[in-house]
Protein backbone atom coordinates (compact mmCIF):
# COMPACT_ATOMS: atom_id res chain seq x y z
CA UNK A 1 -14.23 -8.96 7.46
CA UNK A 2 -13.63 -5.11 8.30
CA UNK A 3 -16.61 -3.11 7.73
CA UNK A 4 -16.80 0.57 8.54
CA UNK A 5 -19.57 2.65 8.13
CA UNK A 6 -20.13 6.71 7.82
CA UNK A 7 -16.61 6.43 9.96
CA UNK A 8 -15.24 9.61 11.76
CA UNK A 9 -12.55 11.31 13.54
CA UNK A 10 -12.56 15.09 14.80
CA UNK A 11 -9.68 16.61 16.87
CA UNK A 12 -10.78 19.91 18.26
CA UNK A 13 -11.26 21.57 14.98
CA UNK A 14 -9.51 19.06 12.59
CA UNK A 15 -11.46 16.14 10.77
CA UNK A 16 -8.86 13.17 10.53
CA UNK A 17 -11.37 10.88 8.84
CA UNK A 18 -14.40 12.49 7.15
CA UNK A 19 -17.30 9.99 7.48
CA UNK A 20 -15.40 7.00 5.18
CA UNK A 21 -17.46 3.53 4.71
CA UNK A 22 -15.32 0.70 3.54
CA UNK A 23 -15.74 -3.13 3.46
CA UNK A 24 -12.76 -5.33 3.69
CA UNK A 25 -13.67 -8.39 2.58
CA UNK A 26 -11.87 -12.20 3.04
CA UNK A 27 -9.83 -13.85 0.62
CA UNK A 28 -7.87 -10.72 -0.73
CA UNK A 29 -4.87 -8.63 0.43
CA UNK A 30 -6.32 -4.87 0.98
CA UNK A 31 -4.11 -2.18 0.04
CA UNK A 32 -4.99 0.68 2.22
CA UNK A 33 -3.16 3.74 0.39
CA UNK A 34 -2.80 7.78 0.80
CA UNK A 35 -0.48 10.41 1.42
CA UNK A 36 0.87 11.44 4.50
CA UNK A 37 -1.54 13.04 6.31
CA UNK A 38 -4.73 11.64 4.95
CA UNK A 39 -6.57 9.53 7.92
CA UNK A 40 -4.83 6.12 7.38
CA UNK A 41 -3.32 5.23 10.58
CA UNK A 42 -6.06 7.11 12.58
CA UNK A 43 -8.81 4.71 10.39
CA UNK A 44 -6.41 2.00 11.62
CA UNK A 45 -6.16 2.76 15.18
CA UNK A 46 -10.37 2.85 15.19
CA UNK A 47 -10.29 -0.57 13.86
CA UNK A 48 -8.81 -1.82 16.77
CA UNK A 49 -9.60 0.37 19.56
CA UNK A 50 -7.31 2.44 19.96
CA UNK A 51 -8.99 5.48 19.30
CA UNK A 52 -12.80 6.04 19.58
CA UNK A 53 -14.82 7.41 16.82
CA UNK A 54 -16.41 10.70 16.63
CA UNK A 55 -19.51 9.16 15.27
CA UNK A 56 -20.54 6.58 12.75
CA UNK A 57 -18.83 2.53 13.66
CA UNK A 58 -16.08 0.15 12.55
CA UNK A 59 -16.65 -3.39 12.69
CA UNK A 60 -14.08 -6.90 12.59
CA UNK A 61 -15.76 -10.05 12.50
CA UNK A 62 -19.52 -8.37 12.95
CA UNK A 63 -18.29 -6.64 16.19
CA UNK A 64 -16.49 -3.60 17.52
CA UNK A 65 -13.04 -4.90 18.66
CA UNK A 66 -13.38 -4.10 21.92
CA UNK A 67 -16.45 -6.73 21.89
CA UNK A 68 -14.24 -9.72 21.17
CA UNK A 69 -13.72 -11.73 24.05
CA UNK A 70 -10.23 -13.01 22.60
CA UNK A 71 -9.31 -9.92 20.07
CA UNK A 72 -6.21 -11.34 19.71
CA UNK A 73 -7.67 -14.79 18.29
CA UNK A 74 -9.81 -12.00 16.03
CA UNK A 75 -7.57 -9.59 14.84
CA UNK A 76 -3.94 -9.34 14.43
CA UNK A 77 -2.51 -6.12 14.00
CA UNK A 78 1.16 -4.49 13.28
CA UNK A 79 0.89 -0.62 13.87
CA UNK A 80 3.73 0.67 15.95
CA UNK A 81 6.46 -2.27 15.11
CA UNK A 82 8.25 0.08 18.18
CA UNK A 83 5.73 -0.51 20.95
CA UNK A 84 8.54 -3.00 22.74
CA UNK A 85 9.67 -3.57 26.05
CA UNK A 86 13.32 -3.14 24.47
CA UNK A 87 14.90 -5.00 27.63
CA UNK A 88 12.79 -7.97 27.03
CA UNK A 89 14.28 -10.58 24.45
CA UNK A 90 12.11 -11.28 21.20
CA UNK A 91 10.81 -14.78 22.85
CA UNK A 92 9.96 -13.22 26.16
CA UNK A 93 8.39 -10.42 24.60
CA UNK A 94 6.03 -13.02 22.45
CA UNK A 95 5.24 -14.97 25.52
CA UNK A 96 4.00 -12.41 27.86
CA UNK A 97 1.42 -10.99 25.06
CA UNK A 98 0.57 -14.62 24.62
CA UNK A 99 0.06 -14.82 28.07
CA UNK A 100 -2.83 -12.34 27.93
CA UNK A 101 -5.12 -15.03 26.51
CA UNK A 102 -3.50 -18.04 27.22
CA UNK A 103 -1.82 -18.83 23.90
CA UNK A 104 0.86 -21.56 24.87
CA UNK A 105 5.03 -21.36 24.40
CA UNK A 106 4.59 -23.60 21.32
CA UNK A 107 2.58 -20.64 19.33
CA UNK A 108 5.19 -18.06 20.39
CA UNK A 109 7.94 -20.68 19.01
CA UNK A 110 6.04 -21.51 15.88
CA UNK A 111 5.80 -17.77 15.01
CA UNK A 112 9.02 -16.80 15.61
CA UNK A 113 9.68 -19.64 13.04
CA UNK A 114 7.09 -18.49 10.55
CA UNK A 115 8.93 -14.82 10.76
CA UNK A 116 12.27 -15.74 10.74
CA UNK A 117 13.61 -14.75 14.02
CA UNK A 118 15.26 -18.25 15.45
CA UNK A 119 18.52 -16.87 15.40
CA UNK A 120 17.72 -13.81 17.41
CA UNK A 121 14.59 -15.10 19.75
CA UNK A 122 16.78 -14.85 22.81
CA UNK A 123 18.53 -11.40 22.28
CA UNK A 124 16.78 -7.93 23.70
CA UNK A 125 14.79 -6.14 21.65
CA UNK A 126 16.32 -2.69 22.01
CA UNK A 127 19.41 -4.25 19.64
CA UNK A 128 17.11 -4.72 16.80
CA UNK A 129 17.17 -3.85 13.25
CA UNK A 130 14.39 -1.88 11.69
CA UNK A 131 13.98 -4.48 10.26
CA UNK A 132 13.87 -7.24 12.41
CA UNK A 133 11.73 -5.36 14.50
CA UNK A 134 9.28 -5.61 11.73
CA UNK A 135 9.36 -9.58 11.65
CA UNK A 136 9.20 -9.56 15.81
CA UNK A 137 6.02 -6.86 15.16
CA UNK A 138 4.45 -9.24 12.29
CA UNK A 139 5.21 -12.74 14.90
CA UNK A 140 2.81 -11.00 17.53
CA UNK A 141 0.27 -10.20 14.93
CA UNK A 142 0.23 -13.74 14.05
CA UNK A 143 0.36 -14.74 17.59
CA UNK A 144 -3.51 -15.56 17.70
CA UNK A 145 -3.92 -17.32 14.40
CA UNK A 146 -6.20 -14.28 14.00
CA UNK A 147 -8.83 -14.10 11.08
CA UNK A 148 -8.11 -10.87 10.08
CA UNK A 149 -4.43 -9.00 10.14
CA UNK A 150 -3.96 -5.21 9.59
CA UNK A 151 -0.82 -4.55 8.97
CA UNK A 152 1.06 -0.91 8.43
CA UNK A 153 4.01 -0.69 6.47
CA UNK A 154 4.75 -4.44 6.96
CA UNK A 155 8.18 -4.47 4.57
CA UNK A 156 9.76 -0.91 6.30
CA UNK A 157 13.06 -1.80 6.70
CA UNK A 158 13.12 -5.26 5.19
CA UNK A 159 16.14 -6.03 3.46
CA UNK A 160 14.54 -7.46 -0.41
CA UNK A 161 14.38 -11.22 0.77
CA UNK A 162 12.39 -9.88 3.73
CA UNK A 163 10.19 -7.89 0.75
CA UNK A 164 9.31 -11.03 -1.07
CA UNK A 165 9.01 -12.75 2.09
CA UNK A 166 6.17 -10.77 3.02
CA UNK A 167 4.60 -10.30 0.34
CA UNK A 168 4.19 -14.29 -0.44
CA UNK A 169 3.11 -14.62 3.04
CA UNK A 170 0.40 -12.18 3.30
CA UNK A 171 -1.09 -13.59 -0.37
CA UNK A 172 -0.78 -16.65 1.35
CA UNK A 173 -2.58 -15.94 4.50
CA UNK A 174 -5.40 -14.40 2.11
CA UNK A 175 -5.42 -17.40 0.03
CA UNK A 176 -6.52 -18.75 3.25
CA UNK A 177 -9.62 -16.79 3.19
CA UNK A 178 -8.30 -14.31 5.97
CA UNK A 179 -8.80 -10.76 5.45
CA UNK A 180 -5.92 -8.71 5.11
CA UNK A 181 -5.94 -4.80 5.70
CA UNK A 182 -2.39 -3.83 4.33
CA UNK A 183 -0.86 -0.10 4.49
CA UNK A 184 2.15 1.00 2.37
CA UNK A 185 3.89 3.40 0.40
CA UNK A 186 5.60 1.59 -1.99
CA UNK A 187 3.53 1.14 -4.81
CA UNK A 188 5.65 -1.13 -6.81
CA UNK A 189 5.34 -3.87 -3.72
CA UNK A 190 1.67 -2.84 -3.68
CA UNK A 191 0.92 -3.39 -7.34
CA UNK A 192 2.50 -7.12 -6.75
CA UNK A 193 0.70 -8.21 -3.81
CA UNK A 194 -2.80 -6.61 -3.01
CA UNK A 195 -6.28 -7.38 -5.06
CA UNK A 196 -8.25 -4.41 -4.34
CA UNK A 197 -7.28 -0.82 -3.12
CA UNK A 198 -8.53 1.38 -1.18
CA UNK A 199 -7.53 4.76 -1.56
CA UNK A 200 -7.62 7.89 1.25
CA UNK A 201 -7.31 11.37 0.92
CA UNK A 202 -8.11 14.45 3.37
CA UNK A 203 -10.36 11.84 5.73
CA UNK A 204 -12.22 10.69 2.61
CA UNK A 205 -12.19 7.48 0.65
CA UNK A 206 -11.61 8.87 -2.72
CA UNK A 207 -10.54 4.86 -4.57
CA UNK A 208 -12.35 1.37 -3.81
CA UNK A 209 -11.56 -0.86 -6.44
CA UNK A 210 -9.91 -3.76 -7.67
CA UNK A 211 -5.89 -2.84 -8.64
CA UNK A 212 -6.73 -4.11 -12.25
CA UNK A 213 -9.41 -1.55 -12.57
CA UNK A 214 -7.52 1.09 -10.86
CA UNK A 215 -4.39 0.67 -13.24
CA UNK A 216 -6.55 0.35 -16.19
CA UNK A 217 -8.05 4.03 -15.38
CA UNK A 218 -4.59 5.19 -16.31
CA UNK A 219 -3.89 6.56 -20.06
CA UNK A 220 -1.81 4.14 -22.02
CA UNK A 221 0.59 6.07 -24.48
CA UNK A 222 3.03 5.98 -27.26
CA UNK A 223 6.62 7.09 -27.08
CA UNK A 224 7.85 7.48 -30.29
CA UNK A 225 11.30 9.01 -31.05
CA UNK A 226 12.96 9.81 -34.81
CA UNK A 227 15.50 12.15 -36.05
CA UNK A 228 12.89 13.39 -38.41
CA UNK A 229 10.43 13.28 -35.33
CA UNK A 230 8.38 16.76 -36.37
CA UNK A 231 7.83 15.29 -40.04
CA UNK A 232 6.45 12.02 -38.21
CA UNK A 233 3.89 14.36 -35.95
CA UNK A 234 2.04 15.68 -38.95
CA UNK A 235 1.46 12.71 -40.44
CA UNK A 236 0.07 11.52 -37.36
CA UNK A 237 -2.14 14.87 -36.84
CA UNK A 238 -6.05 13.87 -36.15
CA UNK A 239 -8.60 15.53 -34.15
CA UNK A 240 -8.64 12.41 -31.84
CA UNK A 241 -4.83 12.13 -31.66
CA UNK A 242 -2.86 14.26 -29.25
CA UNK A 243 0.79 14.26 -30.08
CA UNK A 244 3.07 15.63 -27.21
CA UNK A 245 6.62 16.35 -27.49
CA UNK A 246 8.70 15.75 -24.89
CA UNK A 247 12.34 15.77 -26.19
CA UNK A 248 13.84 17.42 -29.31
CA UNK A 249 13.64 13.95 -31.00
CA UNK A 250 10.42 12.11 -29.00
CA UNK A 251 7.10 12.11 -29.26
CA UNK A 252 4.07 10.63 -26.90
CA UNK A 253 1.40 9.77 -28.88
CA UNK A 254 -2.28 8.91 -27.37
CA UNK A 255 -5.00 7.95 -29.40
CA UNK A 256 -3.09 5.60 -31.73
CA UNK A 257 -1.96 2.13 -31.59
CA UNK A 258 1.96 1.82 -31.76
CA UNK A 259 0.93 -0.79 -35.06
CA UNK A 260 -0.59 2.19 -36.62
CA UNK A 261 2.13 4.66 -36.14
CA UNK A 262 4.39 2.28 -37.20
CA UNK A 263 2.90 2.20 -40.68
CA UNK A 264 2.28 6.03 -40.69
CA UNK A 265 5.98 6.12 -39.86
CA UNK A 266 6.39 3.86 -42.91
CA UNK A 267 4.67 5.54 -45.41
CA UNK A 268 6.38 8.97 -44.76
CA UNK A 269 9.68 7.09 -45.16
CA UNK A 270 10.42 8.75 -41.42
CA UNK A 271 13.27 6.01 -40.09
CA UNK A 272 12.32 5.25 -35.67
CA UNK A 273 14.70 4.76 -33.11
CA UNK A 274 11.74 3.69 -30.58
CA UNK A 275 8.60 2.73 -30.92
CA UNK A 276 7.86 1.93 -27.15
CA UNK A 277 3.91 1.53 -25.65
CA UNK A 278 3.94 3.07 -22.28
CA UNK A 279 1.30 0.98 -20.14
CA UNK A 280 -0.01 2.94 -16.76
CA UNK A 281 0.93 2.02 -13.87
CA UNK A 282 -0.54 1.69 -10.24
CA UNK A 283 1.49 4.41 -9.13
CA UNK A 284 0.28 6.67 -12.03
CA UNK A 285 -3.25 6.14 -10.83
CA UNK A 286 -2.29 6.71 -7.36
CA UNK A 287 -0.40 10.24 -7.97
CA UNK A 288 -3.57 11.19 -10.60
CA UNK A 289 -6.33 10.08 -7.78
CA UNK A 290 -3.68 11.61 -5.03
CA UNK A 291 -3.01 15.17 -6.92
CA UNK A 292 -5.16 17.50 -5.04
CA UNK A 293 -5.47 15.38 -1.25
CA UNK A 294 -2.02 15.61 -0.60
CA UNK A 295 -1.48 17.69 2.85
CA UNK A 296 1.70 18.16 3.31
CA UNK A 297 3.99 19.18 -0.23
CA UNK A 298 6.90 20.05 -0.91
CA UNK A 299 8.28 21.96 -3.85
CA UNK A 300 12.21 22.14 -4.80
CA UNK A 301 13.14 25.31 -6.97
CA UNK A 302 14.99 24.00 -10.24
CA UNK A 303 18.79 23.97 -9.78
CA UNK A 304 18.40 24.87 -6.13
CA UNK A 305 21.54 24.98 -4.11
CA UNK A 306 21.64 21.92 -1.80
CA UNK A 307 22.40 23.14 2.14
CA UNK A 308 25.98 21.71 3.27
């Protein structure tokens, strides 16, 4: 379990994090989420000691990392897939972390099993794929059969049977009833494989919530679309009904079931090409709870000239 309480981070004059308290709890995959920018990899790097709080405390296990006799039997952790001696091969590179608390040769070859990396164990690192310098990042993570894993951006670079590789393998390390602390900004791949979320913006935990619950605080809609589409829209006029148009022929309707606009559509002998319920999505939660914490943004002028 991760627990961090009234957590903070202050460059000079900049607050990274902004007094956050979290709990990340066993038996579930942790989405940690937030734009670029908002105190996620600096809340990361306090988990495991890599940078000291300003004040308040971050706990793994019941104790600060640096408190674990063994971290590496504690926590697991994938932050900086880079941080390689990129003469070393894979294999030696495994064994001489696992040498730092006397994990034996058969762990380093069972994890470069679990990850995939057989075929490339004995070349250097510094020829790797993004990608495969992922898996080698993800085999020392798993090095100490670690309780807890914390992993950031786990599937950059991953070609899509890496993708689904991952993401069966951390639900199945959590099914386990180890805690997993998981960073990304794909949103699809996060929707598919975490339980709860955990959402940062501007230093401050703005989200904590199941996905189900953070999905479900999106608007479902109706698109409806008709050649006689404006005929259609005053039928279906209400004071709890708000009927946006959004093409010259299409309608989104919220407020009404598509059953019931069906019917209305029916009865004013209006013909419809679609008739389409538009669920939300965890990315439409995440750009709705993200829309005024984002940092850094970036606006393109319509029809802009593109620099050659």
């Amino acid at each position: 379990m991760i627990e961090a309480t009234t957590l903070t981070k202050r460059y000079g004059a900049k607050t990274a994090v902004d007094g956050v308290s979290f709990t990340v709890r066993p038996g579930l995959v942790t989405g940690f989420l937030g734009p670029n920018g908002a105190g996620k990899s600096t809340t990361m790097r306090m988990i495991v000691g890599l940078d000291r709080p300003t004040s308040g405390s971050v706990t793994v296990n019941g104790r600060r990392y640096a408190e674990h006799s063994s971290p590496l039997h504690e926590v697991g952790a994938l932050l900086e897939a880079k941080a390689v001696h990129t003469g070393r091969s894979a294999r030696n590179h495994l064994r001489a972390i696992a040498a730092t608390h006397g994990i034996p040769n058969r762990r380093v070859d069972e994890v470069i099993d679990l990850t995939g990396l057989h075929s490339v164990a004995g070349k250097r690192v510094g020829g790797f794929s993004l990608g495969m310098g992922q898996r080698l990042g993800l085999a020392a993570a798993l090095l100490g059969d670690p309780a807890t894993l914390i992993l950031d951006e786990p599937v950059n670079g991953l070609d899509p049977e890496g993708v689904l590789w991952v993401r069966g393998f951390v639900r199945a390390l959590a099914a386990e009833g180890r805690t997993v602390l998981l960073s990304s900004h794909l949103m699809s791949e996060m929707a598919l494989t975490a339980d709860h979320i955990i959402v940062i913006g501007k230093g401050k935990v703005i989200a904590d919530s199941p996905v189900a619950d953070i999905v479900g605080s999106t608007q479902t809609f109706v698109r409806a679309t008709s050649p006689r589409i404006d005929e259609l829209a005053r039928w279906l006029a209400h004071p709890d009904v708000t009927v946006t148009s959004v093409a010259a022929d299409t309608v989104e309707v919220r407020g009404l079931a598509a059953e019931v606009i069906g019917d209305a559509a029916l009865a004013a002998g209006v013909a419809l090409h679609e008739l389409t319920t538009v669920r939300g999505s965890l990315e439409d939660a995440y750009m709705n709870l993200t829309r005024d914490e984002v940092e850094y943004r970036t606006t393109v002028a319509p029809n802009a000239a593109v620099a050659r």
